[in-house]
N, C-alpha and C. Protein backbone atom coordinates (compact mmCIF):
# COMPACT_ATOMS: atom_id res chain seq x y z
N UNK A 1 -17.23 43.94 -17.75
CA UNK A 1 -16.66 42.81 -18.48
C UNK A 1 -15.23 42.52 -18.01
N UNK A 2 -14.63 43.53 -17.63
CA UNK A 2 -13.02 43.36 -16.65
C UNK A 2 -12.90 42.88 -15.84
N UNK A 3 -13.72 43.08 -15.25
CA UNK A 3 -14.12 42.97 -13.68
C UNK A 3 -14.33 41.19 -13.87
N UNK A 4 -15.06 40.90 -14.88
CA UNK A 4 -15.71 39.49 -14.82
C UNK A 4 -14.24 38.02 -15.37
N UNK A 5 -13.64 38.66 -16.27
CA UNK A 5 -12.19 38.05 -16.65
C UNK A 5 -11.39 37.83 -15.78
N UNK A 6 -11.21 39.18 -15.02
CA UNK A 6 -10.46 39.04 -13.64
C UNK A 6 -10.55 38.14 -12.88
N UNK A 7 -12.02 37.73 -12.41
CA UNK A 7 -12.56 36.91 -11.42
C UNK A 7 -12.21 35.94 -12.14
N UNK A 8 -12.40 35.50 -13.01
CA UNK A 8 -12.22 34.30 -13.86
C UNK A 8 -10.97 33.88 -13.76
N UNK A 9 -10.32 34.58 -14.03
CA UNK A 9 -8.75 34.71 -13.89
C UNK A 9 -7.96 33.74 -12.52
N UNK A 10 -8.44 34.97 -11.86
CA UNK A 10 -8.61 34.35 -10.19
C UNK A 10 -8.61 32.85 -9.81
N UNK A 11 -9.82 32.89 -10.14
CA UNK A 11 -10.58 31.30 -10.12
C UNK A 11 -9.60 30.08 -10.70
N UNK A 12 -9.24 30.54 -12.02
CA UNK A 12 -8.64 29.42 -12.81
C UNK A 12 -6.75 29.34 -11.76
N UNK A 13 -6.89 30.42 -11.65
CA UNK A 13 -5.11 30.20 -11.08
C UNK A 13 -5.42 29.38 -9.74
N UNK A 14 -6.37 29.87 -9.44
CA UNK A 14 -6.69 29.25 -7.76
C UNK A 14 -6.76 27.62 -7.84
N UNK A 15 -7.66 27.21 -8.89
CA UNK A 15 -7.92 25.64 -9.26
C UNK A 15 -6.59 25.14 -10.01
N UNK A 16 -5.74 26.01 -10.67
CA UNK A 16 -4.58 25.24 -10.85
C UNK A 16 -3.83 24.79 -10.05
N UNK A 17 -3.69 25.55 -8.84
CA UNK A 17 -3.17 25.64 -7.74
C UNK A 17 -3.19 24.45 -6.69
N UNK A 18 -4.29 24.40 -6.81
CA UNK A 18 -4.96 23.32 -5.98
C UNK A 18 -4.93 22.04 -6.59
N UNK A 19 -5.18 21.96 -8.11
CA UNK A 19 -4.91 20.61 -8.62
C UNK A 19 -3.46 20.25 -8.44
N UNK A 20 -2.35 21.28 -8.26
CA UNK A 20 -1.38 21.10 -8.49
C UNK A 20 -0.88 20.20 -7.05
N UNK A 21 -1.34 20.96 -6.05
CA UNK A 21 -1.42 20.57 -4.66
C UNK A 21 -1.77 18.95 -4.40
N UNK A 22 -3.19 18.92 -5.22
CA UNK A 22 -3.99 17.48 -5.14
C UNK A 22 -3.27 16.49 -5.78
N UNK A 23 -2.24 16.60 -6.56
CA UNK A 23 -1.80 15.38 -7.12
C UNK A 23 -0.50 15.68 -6.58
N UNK A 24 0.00 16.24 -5.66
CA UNK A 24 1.27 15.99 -4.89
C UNK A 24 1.17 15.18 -3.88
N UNK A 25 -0.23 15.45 -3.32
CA UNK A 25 -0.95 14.46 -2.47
C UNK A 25 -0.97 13.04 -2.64
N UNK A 26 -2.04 12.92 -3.70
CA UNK A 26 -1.50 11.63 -4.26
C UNK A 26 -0.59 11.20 -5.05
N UNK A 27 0.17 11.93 -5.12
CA UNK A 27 1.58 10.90 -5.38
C UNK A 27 2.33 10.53 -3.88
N UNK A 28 2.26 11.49 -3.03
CA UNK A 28 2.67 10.78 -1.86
C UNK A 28 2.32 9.62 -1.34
N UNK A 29 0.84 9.55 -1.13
CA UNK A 29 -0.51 8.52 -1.23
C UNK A 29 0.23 7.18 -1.85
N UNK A 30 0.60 7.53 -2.94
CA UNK A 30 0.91 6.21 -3.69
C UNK A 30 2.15 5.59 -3.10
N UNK A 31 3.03 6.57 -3.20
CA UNK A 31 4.56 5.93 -2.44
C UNK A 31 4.42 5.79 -1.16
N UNK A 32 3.53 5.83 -0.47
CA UNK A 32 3.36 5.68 0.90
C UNK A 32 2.73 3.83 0.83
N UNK A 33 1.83 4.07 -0.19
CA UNK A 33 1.03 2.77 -0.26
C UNK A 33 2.12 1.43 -0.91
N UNK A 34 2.74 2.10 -1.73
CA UNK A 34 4.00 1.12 -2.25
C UNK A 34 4.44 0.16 -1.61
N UNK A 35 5.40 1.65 -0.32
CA UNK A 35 6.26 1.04 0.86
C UNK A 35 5.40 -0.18 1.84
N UNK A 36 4.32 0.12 2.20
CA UNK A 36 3.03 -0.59 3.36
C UNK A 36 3.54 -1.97 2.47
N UNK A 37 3.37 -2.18 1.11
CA UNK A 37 2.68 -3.01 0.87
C UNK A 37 4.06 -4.04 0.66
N UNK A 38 4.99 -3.49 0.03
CA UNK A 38 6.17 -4.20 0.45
C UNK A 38 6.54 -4.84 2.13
N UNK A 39 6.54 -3.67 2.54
CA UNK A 39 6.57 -4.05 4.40
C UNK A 39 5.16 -5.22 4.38
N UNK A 40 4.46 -5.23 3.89
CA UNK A 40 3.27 -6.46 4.50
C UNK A 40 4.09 -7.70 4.17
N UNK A 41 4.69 -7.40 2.68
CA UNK A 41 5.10 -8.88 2.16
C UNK A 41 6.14 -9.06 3.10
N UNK A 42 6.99 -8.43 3.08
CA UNK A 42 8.07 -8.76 4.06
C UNK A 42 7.35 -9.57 5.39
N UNK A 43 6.80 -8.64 6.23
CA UNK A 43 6.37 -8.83 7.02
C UNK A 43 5.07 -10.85 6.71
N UNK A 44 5.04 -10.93 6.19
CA UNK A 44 4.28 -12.14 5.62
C UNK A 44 5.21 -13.25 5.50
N UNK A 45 6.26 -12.84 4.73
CA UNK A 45 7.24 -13.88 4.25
C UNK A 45 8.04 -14.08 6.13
N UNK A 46 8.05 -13.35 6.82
CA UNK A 46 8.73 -13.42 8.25
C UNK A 46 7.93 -14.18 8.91
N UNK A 47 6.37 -14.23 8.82
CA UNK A 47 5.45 -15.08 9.70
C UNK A 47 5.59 -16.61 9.24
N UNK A 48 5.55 -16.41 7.47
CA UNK A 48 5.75 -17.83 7.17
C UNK A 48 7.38 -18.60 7.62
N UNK A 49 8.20 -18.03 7.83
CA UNK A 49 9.23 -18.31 8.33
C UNK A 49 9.41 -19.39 9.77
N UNK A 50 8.76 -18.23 10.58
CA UNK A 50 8.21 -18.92 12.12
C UNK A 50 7.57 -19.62 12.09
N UNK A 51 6.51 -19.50 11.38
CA UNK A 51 5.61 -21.35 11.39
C UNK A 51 5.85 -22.15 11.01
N UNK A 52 7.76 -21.92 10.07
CA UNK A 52 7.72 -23.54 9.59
C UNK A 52 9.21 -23.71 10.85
N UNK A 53 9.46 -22.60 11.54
CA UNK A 53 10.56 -23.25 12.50
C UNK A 53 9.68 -23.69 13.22
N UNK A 54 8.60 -22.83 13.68
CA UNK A 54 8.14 -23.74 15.08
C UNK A 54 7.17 -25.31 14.74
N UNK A 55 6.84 -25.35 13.35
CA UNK A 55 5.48 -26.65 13.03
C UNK A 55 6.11 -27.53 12.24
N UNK A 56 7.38 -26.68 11.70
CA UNK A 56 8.09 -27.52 10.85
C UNK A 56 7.56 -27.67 9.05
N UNK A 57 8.36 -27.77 8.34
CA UNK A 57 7.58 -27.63 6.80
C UNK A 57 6.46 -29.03 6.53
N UNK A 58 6.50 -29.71 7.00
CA UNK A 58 5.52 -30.43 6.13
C UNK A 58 3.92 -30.25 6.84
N UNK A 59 4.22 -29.56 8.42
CA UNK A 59 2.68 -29.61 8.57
C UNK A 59 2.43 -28.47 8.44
N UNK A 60 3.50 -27.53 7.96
CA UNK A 60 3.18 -26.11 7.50
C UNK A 60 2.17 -26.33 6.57
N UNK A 61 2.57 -26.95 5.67
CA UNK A 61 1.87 -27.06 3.80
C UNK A 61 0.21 -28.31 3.99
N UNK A 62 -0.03 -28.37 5.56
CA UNK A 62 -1.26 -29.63 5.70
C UNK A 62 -0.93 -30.43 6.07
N UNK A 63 0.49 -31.30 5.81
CA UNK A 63 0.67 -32.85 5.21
C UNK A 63 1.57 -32.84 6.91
N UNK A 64 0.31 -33.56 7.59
CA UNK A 64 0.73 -34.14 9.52
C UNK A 64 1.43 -35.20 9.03
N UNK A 65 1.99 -35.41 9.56
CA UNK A 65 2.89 -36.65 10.19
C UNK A 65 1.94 -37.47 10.68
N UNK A 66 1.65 -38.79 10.10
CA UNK A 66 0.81 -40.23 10.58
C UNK A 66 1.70 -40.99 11.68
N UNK A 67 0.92 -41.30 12.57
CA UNK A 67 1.43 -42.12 13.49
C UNK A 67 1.93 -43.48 13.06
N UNK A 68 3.67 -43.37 14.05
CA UNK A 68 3.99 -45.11 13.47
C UNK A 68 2.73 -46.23 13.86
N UNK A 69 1.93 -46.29 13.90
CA UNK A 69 1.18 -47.58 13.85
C UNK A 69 0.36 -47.48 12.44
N UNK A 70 0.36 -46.44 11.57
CA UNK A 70 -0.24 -46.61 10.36
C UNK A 70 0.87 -47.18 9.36
């Protein structure tokens, strides 16, 4: 019956251990995913930038420019 607590024992410190491990993980996971996702926006808001220097804002948003004969 000692013998069997022990093991038990074992076991439970070992899985604390490891859960403890597993959610250090994902918390990194998360602040890793945070940063990406900020950097995308950034990175998004910089593309929309360039397409309205190079296309200009109104044919950014659809709205072409009609030819003077209309």
């Amino acid at each position: 019956m000692e013998e069997k607590l022990t093991d038990l024992e074992m076991k439970y410190s070992f899985h604390e251990d490891l859960l403890l491990s597993l959610n250090e993980t994902v918390v990194k996971q998360q602040q890793a995913i945070e940063k990406l996702t900020i950097e995308v926006k950034h990175l998004h808001e910089q593309l929309l930038d360039l397409r309205e220097i190079q296309t200009g804002p109104a044919e950014l948003a659809g709205e072409q420019e009609k030819p003077p004969h209309y």
